[in-house]
PDB file of N, CA and C in Angstrom:
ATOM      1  N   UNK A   1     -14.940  43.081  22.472  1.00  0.00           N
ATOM      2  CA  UNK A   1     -14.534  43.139  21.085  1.00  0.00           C
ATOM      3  C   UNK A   1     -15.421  44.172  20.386  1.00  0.00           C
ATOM      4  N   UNK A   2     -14.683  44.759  19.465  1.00  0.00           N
ATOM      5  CA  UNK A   2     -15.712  46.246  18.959  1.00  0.00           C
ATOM      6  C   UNK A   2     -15.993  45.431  17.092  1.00  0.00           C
ATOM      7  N   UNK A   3     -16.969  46.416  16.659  1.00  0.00           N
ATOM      8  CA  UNK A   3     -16.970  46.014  15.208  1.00  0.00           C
ATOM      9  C   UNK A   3     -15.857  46.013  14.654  1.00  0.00           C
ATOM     10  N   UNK A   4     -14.785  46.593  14.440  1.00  0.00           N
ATOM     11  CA  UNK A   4     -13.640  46.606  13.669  1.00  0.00           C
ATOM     12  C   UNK A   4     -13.109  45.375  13.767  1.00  0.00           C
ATOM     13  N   UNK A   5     -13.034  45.250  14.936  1.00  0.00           N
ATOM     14  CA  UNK A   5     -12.252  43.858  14.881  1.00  0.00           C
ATOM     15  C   UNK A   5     -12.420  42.163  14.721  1.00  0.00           C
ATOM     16  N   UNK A   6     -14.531  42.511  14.756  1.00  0.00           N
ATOM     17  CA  UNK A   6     -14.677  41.588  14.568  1.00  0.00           C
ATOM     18  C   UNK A   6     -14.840  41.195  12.979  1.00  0.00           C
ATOM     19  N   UNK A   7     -14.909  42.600  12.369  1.00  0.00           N
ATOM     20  CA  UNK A   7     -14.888  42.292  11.091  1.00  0.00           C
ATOM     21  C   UNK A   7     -13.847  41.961  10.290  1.00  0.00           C
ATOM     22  N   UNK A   8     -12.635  42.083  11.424  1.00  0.00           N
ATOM     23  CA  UNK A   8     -11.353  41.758  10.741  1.00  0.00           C
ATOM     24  C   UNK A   8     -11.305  40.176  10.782  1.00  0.00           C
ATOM     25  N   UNK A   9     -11.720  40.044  11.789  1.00  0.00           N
ATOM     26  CA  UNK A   9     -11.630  38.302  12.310  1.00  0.00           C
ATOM     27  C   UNK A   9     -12.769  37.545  11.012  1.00  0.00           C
ATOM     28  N   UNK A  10     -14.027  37.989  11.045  1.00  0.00           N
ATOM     29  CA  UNK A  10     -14.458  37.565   9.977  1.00  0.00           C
ATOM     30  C   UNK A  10     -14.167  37.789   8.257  1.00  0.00           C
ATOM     31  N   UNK A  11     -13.462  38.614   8.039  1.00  0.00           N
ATOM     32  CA  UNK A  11     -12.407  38.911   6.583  1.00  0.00           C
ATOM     33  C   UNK A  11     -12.197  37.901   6.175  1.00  0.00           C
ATOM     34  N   UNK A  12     -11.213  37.456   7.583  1.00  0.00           N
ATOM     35  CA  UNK A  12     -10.318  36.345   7.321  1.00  0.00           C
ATOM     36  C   UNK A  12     -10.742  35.562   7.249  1.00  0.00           C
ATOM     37  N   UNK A  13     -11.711  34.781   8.290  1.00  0.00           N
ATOM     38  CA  UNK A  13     -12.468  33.407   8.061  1.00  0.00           C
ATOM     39  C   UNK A  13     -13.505  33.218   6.931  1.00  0.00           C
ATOM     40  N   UNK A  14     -13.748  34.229   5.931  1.00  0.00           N
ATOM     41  CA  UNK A  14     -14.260  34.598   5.017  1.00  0.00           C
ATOM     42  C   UNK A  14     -13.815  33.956   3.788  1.00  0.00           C
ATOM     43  N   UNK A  15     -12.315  35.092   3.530  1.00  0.00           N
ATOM     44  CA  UNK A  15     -11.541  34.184   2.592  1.00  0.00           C
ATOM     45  C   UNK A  15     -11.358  33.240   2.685  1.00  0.00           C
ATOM     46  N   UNK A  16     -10.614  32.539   4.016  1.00  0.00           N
ATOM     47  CA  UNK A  16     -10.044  30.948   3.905  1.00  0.00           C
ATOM     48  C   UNK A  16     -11.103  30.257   3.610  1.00  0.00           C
ATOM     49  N   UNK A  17     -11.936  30.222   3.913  1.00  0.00           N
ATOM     50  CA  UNK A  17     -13.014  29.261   3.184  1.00  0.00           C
ATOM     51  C   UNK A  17     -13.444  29.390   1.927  1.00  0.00           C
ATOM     52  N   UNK A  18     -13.569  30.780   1.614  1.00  0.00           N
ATOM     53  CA  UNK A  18     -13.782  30.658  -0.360  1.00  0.00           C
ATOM     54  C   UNK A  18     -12.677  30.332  -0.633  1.00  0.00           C
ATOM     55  N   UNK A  19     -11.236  30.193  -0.524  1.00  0.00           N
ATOM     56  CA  UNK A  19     -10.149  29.824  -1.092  1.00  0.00           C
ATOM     57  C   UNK A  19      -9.966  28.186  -0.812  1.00  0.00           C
ATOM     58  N   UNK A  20     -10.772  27.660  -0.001  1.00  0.00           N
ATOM     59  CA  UNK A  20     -10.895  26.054   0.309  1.00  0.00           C
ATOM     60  C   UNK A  20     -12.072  25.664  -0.300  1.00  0.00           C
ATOM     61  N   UNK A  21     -12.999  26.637  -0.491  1.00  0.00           N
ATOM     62  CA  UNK A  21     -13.803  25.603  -1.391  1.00  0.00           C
ATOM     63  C   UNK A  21     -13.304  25.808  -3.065  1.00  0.00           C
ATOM     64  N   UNK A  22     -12.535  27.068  -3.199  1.00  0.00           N
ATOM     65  CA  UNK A  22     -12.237  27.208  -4.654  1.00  0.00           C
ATOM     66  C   UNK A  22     -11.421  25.971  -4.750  1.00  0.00           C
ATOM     67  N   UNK A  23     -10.099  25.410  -4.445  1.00  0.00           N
ATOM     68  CA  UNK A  23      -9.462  24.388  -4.151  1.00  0.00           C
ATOM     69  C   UNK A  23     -10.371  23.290  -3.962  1.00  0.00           C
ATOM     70  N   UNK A  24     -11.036  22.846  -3.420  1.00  0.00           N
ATOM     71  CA  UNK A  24     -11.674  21.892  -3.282  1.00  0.00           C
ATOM     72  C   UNK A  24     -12.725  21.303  -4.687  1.00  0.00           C
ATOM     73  N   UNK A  25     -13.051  22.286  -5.182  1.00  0.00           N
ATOM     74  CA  UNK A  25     -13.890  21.737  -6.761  1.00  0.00           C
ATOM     75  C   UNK A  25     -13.110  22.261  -7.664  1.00  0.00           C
ATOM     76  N   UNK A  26     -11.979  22.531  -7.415  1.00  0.00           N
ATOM     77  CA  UNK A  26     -10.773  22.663  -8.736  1.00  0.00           C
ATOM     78  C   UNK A  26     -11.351  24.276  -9.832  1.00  0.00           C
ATOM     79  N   UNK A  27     -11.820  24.594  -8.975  1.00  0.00           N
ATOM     80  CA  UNK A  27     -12.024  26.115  -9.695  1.00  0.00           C
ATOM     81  C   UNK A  27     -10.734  27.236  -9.505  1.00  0.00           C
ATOM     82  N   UNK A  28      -9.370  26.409 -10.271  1.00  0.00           N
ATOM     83  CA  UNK A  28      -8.704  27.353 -10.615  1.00  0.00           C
ATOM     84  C   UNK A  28      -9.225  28.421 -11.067  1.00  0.00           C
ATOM     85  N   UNK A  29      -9.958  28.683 -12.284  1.00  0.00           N
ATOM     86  CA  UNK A  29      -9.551  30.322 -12.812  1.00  0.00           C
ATOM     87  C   UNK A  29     -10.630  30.950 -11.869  1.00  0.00           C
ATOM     88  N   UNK A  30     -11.194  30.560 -10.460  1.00  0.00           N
ATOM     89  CA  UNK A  30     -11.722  31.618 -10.088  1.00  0.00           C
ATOM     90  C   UNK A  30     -10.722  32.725  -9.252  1.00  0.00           C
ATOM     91  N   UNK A  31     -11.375  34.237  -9.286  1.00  0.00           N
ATOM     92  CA  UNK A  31     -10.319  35.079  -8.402  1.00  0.00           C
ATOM     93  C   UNK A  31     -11.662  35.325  -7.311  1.00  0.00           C
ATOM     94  N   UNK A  32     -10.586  35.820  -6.397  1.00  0.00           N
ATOM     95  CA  UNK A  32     -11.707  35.730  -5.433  1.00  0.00           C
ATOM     96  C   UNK A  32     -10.982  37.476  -4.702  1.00  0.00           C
ATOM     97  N   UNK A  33     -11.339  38.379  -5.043  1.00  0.00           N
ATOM     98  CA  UNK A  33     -11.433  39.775  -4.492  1.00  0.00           C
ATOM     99  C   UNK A  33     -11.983  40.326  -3.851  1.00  0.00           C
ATOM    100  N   UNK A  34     -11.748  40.618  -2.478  1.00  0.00           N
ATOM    101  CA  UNK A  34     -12.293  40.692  -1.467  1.00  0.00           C
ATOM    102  C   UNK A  34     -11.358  42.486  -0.550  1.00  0.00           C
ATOM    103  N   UNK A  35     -12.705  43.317  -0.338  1.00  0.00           N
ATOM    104  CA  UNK A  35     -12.400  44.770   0.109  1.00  0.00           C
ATOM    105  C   UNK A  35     -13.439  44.930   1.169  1.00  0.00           C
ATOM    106  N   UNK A  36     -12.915  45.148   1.979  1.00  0.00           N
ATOM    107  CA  UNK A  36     -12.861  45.496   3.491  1.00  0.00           C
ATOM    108  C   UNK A  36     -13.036  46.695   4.169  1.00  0.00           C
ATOM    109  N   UNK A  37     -14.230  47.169   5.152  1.00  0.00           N
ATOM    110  CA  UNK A  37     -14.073  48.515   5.716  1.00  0.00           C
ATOM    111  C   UNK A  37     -14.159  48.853   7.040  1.00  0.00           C
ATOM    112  N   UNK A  38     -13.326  48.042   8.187  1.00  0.00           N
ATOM    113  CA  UNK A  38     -13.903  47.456   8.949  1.00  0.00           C
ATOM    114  C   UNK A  38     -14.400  48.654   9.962  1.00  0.00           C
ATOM    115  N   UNK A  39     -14.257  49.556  10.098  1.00  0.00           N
ATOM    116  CA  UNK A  39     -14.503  50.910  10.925  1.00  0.00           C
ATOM    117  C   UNK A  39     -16.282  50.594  10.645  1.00  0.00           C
ATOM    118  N   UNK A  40     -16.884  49.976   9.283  1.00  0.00           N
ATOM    119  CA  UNK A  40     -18.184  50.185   8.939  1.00  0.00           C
ATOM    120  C   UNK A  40     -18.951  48.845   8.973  1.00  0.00           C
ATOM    121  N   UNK A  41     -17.782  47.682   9.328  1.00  0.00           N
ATOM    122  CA  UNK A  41     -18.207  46.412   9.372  1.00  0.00           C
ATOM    123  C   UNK A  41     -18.717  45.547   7.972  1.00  0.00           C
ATOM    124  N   UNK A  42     -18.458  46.542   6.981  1.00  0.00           N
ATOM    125  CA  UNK A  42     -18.702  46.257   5.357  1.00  0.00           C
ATOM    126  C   UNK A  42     -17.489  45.273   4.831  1.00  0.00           C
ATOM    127  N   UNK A  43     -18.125  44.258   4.381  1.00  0.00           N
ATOM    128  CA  UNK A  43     -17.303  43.273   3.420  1.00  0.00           C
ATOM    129  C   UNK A  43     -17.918  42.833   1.844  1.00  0.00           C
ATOM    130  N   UNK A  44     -16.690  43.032   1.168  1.00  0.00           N
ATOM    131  CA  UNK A  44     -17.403  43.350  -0.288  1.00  0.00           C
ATOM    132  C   UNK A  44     -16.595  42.181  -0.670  1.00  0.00           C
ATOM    133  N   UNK A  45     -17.325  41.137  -1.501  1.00  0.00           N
ATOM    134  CA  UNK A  45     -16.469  39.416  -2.052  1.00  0.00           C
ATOM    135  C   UNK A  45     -17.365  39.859  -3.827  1.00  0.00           C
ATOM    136  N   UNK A  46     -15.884  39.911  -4.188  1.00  0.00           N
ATOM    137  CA  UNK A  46     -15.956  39.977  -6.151  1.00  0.00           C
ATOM    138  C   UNK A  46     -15.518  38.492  -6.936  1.00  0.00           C
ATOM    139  N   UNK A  47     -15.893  37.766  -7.213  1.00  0.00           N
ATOM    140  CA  UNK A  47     -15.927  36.997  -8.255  1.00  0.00           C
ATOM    141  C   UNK A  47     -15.786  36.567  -9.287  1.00  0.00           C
ATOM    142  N   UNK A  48     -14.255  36.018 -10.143  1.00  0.00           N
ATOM    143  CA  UNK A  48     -13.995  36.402 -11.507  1.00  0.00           C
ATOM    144  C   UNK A  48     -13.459  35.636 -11.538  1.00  0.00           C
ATOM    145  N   UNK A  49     -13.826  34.962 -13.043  1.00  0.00           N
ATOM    146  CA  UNK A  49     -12.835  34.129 -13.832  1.00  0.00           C
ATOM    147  C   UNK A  49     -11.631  35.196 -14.668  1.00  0.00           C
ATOM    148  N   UNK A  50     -10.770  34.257 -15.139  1.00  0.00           N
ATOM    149  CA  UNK A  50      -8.907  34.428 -15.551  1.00  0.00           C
ATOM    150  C   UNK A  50      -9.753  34.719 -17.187  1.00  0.00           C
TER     151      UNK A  50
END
């Protein structure tokens, strides 16, 4: 497995869990924005209320 792909695999397991714990303590108005570079293995998680 090379970096790209593992950073793709971790993206994902990234979000689903901030989107289960946002769900889980009822933090509707959070957004959860998340940018990706995986050639560089860089993951960028933004944070915002509505």
């Amino acid at each position: 497995m090379d970096i790209e792909k593992f950073t793709e695999l971790l993206d994902e397991k990234i979000f689903e869990i901030a989107k289960e714990l946002r769900d889980e303590h009822g933090l509707t108005n959070l957004i959860i924005n998340q940018d990706s570079t995986y050639s560089t293995g860089q993951i960028t998680i933004n944070l915002t209320e509505k």
